[in-house]
Protein backbone atom coordinates (compact mmCIF):
# COMPACT_ATOMS: atom_id res chain seq x y z
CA UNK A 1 0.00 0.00 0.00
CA UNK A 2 0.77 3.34 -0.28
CA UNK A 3 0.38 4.21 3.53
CA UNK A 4 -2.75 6.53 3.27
CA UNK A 5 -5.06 4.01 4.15
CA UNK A 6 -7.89 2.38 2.84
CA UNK A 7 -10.92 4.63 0.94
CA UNK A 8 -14.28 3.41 2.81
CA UNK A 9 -15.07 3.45 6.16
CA UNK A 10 -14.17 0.28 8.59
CA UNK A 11 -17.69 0.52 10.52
CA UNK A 12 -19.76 3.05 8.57
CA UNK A 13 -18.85 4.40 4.99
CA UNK A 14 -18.43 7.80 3.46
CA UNK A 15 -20.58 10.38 5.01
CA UNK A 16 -19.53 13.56 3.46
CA UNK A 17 -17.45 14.94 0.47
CA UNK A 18 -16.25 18.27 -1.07
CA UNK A 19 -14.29 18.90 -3.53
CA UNK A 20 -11.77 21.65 -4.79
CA UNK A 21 -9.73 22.58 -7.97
CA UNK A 22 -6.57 20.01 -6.64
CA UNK A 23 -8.98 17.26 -5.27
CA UNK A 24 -11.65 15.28 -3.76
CA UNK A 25 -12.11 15.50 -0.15
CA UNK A 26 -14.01 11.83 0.86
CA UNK A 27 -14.84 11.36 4.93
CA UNK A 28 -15.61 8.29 5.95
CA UNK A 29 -18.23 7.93 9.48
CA UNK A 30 -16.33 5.87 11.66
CA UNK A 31 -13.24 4.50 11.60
CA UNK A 32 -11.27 2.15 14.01
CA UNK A 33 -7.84 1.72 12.38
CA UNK A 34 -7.25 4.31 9.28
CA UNK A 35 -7.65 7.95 8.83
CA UNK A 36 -10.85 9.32 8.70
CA UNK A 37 -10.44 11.88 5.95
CA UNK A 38 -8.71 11.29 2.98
CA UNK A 39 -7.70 13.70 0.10
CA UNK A 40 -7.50 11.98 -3.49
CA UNK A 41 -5.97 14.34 -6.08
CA UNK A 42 -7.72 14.59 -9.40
CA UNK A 43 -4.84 11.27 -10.51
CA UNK A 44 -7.23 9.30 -8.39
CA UNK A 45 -4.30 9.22 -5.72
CA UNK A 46 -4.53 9.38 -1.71
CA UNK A 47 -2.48 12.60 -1.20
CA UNK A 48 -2.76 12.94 2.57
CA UNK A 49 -5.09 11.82 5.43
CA UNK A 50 -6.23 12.96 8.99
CA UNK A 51 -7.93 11.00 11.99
CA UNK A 52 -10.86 11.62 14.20
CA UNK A 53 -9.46 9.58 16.19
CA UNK A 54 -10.29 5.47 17.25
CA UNK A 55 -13.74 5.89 16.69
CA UNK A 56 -14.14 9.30 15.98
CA UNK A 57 -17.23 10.12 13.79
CA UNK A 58 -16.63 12.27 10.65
CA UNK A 59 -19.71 14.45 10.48
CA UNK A 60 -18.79 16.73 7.41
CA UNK A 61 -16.40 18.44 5.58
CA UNK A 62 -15.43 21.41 2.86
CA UNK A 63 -12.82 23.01 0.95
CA UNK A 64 -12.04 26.67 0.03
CA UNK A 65 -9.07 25.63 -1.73
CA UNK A 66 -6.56 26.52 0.33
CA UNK A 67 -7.88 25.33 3.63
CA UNK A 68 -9.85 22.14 4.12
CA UNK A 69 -12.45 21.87 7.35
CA UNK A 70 -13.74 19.02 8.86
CA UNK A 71 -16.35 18.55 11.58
CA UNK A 72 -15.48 14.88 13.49
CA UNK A 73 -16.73 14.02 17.41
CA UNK A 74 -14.56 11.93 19.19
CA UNK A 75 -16.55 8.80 21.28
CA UNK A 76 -18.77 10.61 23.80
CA UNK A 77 -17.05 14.29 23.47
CA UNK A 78 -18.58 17.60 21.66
CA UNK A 79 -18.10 18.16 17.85
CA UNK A 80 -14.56 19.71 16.91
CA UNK A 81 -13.75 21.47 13.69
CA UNK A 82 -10.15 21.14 12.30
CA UNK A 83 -8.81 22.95 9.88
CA UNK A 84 -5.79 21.22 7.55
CA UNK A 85 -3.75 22.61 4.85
CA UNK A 86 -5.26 22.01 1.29
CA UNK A 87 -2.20 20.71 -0.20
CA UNK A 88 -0.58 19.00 2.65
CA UNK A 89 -2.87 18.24 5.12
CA UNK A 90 -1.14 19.71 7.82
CA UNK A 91 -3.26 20.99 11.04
CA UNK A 92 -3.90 24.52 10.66
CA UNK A 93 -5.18 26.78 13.74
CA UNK A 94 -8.30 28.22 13.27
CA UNK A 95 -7.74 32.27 15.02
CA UNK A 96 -5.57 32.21 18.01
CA UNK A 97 -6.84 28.35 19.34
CA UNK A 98 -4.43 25.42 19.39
CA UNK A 99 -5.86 22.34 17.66
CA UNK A 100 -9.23 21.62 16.54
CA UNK A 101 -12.17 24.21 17.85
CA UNK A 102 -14.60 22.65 20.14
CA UNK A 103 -18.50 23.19 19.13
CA UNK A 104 -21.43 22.73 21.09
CA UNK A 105 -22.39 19.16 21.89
CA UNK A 106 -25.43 18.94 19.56
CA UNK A 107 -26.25 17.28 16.30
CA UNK A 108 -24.11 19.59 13.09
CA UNK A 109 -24.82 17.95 10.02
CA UNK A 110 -23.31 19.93 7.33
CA UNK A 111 -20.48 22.55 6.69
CA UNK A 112 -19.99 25.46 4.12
CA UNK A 113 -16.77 27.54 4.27
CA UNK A 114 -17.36 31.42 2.32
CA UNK A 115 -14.57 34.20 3.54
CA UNK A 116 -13.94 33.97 7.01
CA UNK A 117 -16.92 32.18 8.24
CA UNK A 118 -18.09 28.42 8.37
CA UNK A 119 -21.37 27.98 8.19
CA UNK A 120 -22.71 24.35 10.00
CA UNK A 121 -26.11 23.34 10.07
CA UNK A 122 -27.90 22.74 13.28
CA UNK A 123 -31.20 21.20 12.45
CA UNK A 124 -32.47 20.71 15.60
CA UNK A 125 -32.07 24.73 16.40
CA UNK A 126 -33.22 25.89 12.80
CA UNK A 127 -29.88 27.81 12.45
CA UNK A 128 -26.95 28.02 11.01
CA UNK A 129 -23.95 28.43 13.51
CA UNK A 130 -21.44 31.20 12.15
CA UNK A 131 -17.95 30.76 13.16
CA UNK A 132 -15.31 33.68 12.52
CA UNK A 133 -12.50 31.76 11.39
CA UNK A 134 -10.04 34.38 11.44
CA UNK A 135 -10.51 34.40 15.19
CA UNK A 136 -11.82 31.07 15.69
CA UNK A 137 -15.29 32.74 18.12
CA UNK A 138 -18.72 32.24 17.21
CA UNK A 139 -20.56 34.97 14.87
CA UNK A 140 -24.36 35.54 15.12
CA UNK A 141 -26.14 32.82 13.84
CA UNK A 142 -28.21 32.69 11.03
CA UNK A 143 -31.97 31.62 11.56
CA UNK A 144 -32.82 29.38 8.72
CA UNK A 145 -36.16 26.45 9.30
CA UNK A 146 -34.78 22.81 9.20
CA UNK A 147 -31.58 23.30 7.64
CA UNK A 148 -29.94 20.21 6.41
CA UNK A 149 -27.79 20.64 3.26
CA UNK A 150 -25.54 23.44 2.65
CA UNK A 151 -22.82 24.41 0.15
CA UNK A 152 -21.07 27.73 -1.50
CA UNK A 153 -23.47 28.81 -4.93
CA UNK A 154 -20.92 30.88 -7.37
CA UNK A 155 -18.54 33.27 -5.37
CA UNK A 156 -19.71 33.96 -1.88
CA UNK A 157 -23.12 33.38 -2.50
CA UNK A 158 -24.29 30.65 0.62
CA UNK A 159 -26.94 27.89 -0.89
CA UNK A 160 -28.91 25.84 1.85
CA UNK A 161 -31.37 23.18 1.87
CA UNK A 162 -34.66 24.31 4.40
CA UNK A 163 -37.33 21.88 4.51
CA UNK A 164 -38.28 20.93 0.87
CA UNK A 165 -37.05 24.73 -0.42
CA UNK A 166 -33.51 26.31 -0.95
CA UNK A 167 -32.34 29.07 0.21
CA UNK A 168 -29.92 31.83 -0.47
């Protein structure tokens, strides 16, 4: 093998995926022995990997080409988003915080990155939580019914799935 792992996950598959100019960004649900999140360059290749951890539960994940984000929980601790260097994979800080940035213990599906803000649905809250990721605190978050899907539309625009509509 080529030492990045296998591409599936051990106990529950691919849950997300986002993609950039340079690759595919695949995260798998939960995985025991291999890295949860796995970036294949457009030559089909594994170019890096990063863990959530034995067990760790890869929730979502997206690109803004040079930075990619991923949402994981660790077994029975609150969300975390990590930030990773597009072409290397290497842990980036998110604002002044060392490591991954803790988020609230609650159910975040989904995960658009525009700017300087993340964007994660909370479906149980009909919002959006807004984090500034220049200084890794919370913005004000967006109200939005049932939010479920999310992505970035053409530029900055913000596209999200509410109930059986989209949104802008």
């Amino acid at each position: 093998g080529d030492g990045l792992g296998s591409i599936g996950g051990t106990h529950g598959g691919p849950s997300a995926v986002a993609a950039d100019a340079d690759g595919v960004y695949m995260l798998n649900s939960v995985e025991e022995g291999q890295k949860c999140l796995r970036k294949i360059g457009v030559d089909g290749k594994a170019k890096w990997f990063a863990s959530t951890g034995v067990f760790g539960t890869g929730r979502a994940v997206a690109s803004d080409g040079k930075y990619a984000y991923m949402i994981y929980q660790p077994v029975n601790k609150a969300p975390l988003l990590a930030r990773f260097d597009a072409r290397t994979g290497r842990p980036v800080n998110i604002g002044s915080k060392n490591g991954p940035l803790p988020l609230v213990k609650a159910s975040l599906r989904d995960l658009a990155v525009i700017g300087d803000k993340a964007y994660i649905t909370w479906l149980k809250k009909d919002k959006l939580m807004v984090i500034d990721l220049s200084t890794g605190e919370p913005a004000p978050d967006i109200p939005v019914p049932a939010p479920t899907g999310i992505c970035r539309g053409n530029g900055m625009e913000l596209l999200v799935c509410s109930g059986t509509s989209i949104v802008r």
